[in-house]
N, C-alpha and C. Protein backbone atom coordinates (compact mmCIF):
# COMPACT_ATOMS: atom_id res chain seq x y z
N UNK A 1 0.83 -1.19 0.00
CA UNK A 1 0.00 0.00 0.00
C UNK A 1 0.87 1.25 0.00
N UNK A 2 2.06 1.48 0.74
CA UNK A 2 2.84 2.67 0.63
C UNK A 2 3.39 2.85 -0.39
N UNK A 3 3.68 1.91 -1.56
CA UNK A 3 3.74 1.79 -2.99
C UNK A 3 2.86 2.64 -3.84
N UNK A 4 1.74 2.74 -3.71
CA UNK A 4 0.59 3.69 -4.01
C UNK A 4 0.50 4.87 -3.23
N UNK A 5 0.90 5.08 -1.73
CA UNK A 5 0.33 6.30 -1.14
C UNK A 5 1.59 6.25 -0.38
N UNK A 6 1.75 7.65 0.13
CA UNK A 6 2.72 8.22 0.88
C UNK A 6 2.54 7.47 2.22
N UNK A 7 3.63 7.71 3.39
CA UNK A 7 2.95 7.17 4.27
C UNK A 7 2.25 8.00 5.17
N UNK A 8 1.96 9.20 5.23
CA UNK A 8 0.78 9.87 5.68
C UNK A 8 -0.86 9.09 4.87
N UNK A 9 -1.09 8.74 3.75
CA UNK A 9 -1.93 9.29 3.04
C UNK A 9 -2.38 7.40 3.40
N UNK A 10 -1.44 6.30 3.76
CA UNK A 10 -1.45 5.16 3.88
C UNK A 10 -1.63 5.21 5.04
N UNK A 11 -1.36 5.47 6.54
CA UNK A 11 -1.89 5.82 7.60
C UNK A 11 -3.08 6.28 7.84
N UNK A 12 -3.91 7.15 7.23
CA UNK A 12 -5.33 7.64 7.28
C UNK A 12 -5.78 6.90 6.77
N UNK A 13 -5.84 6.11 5.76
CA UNK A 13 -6.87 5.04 5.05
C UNK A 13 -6.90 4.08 5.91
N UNK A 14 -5.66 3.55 6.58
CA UNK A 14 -5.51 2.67 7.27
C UNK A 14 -7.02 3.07 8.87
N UNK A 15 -6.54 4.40 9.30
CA UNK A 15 -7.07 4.52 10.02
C UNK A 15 -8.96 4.83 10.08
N UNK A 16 -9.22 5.40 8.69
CA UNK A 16 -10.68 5.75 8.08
C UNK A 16 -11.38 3.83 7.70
N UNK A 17 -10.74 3.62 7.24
CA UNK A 17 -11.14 2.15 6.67
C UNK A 17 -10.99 0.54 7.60
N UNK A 18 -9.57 0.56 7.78
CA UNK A 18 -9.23 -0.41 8.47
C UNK A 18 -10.19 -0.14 10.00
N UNK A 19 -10.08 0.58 10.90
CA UNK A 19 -10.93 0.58 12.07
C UNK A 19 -12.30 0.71 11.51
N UNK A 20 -12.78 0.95 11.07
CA UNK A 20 -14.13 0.47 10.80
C UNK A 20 -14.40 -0.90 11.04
N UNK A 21 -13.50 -1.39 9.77
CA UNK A 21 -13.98 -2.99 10.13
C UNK A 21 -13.41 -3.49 11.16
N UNK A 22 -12.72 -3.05 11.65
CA UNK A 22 -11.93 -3.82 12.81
C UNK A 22 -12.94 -3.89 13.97
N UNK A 23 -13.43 -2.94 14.32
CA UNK A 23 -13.99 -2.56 15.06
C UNK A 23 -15.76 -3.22 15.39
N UNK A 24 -16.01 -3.47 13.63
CA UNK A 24 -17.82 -3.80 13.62
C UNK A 24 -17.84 -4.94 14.70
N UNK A 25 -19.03 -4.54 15.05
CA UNK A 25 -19.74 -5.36 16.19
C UNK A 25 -19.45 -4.77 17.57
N UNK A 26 -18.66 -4.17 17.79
CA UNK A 26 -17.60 -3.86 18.57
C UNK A 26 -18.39 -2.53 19.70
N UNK A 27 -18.64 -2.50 20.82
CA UNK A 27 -19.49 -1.27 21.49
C UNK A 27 -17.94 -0.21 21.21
N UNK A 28 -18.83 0.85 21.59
CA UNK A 28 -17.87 2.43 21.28
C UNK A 28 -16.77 2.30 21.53
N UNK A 29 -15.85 2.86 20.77
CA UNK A 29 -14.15 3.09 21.34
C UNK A 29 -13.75 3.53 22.67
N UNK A 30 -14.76 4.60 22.50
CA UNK A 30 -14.45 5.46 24.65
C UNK A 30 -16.11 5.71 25.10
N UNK A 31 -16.41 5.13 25.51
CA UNK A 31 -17.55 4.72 26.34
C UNK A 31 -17.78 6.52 27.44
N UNK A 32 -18.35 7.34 26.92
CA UNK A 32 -17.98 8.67 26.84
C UNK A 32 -18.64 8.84 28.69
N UNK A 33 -19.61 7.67 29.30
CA UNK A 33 -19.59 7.76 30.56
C UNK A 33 -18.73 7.70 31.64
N UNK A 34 -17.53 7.19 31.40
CA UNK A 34 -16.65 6.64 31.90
C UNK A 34 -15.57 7.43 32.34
N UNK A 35 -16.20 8.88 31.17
CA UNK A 35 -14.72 10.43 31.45
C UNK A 35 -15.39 10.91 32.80
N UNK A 36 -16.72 10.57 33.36
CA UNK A 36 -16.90 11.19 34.49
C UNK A 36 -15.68 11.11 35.53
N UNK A 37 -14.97 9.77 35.43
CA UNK A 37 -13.41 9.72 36.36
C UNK A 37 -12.65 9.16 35.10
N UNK A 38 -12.03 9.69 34.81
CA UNK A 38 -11.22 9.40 33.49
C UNK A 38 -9.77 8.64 34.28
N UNK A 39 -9.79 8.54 35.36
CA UNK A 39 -8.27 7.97 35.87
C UNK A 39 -8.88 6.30 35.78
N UNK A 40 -10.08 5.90 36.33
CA UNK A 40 -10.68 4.70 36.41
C UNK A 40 -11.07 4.10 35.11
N UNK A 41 -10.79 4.62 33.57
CA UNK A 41 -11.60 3.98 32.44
C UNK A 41 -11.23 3.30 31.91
N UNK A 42 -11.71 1.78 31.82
CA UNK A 42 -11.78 0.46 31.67
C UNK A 42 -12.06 0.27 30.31
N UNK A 43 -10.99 -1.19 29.11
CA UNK A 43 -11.06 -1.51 28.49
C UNK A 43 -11.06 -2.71 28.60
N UNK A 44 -11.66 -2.84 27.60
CA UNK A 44 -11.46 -4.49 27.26
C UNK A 44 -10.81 -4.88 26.00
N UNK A 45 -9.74 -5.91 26.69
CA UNK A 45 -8.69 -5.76 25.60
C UNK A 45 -9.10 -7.82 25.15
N UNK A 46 -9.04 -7.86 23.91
CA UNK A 46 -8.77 -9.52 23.56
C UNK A 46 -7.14 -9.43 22.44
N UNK A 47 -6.40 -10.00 22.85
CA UNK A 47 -5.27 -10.28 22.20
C UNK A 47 -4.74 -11.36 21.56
N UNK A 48 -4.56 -12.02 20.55
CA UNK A 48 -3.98 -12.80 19.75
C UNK A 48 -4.84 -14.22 20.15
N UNK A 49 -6.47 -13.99 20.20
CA UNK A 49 -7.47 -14.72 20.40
C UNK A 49 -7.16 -15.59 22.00
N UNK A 50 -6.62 -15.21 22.82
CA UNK A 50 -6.50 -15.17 24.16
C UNK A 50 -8.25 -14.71 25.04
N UNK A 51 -8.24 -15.18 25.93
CA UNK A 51 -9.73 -14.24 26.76
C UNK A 51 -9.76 -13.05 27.01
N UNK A 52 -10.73 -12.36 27.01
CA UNK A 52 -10.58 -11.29 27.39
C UNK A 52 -10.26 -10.57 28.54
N UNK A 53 -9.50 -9.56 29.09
CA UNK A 53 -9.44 -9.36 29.46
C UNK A 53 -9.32 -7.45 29.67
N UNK A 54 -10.06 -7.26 30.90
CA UNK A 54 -10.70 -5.81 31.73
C UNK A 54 -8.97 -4.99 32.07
N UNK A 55 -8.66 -4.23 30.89
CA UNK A 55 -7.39 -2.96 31.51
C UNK A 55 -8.05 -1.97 31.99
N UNK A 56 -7.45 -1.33 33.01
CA UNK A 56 -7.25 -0.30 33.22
C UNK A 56 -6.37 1.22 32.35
N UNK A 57 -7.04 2.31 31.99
CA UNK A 57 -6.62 2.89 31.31
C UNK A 57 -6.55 4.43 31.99
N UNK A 58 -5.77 4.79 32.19
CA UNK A 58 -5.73 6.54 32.46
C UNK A 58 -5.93 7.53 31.54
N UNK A 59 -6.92 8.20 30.99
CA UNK A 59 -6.78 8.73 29.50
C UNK A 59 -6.11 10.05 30.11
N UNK A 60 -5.98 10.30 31.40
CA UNK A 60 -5.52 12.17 30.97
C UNK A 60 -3.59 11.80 30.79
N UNK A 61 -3.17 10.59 31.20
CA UNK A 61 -1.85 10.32 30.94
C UNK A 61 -1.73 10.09 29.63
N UNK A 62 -2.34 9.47 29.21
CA UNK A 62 -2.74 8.50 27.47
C UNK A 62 -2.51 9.67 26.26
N UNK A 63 -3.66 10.75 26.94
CA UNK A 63 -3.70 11.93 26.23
C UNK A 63 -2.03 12.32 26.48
N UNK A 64 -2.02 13.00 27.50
CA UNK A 64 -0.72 13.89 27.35
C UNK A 64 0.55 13.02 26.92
N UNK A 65 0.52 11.35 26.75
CA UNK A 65 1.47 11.06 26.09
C UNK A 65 1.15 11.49 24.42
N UNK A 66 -0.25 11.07 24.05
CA UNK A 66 0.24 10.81 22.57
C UNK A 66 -0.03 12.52 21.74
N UNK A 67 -0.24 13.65 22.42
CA UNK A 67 0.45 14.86 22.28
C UNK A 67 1.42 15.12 22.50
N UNK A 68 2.51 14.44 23.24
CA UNK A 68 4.14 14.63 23.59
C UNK A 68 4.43 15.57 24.87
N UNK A 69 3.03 16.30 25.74
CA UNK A 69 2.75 16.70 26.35
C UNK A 69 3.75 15.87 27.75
N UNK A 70 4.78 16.73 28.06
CA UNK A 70 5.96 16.17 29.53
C UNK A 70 4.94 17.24 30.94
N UNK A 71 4.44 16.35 31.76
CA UNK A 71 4.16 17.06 32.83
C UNK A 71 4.92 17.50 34.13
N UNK A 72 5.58 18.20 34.31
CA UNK A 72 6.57 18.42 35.85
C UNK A 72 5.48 17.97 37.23
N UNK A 73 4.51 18.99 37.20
CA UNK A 73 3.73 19.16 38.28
C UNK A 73 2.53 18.72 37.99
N UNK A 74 1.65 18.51 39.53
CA UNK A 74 0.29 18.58 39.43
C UNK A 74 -0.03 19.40 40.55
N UNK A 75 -1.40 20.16 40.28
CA UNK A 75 -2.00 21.03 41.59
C UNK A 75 -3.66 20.36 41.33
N UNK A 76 -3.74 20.28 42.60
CA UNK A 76 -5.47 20.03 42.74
C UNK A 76 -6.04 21.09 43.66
N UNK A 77 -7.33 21.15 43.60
CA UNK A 77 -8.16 22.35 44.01
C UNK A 77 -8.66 21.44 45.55
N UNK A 78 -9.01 21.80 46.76
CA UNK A 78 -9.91 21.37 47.62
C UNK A 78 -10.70 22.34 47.76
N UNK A 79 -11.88 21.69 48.03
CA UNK A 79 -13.06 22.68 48.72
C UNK A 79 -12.82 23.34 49.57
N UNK A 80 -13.51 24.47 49.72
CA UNK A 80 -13.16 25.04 51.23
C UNK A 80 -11.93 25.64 51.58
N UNK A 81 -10.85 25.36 50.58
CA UNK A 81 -9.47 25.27 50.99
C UNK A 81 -8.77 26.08 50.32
């Protein structure tokens, strides 16, 4: 396929086409209830026809990895405080 398309242009097809089917049957990619605690959001992963099995996923780490996003610090807010 990169024979025909660049590899940008082979990456998006891959990603427009190929996850489609990959995916049919398949409930939602991010289960959009689940950002209510986004540190707790649960996948279900099946691998190389193995059982399935329930990961654990952190998306605000997930995120700031696959933006390249380096965090030093964290601050949290308390009530009252």
């Amino acid at each position: 396929m990169l024979k025909l398309f660049g590899e940008e242009e082979a990456s998006e097809y891959l990603m427009k086409y190929m996850l489609e089917f990959e995916t049919e049957g398949s409930s939602p990619l991010l289960d959009l209830k689940q950002f209510e605690n986004p540190s707790d959001y649960k996948l279900r992963i099946i691998s190389g026809g193995k059982a399935e099995k329930i990961t654990g996923v952190d998306l605000v780490e997930t995120f700031n990895y696959l933006i390249g996003l380096k965090v030093s610090k964290y601050k949290s807010l308390k009530k009252n405080g």
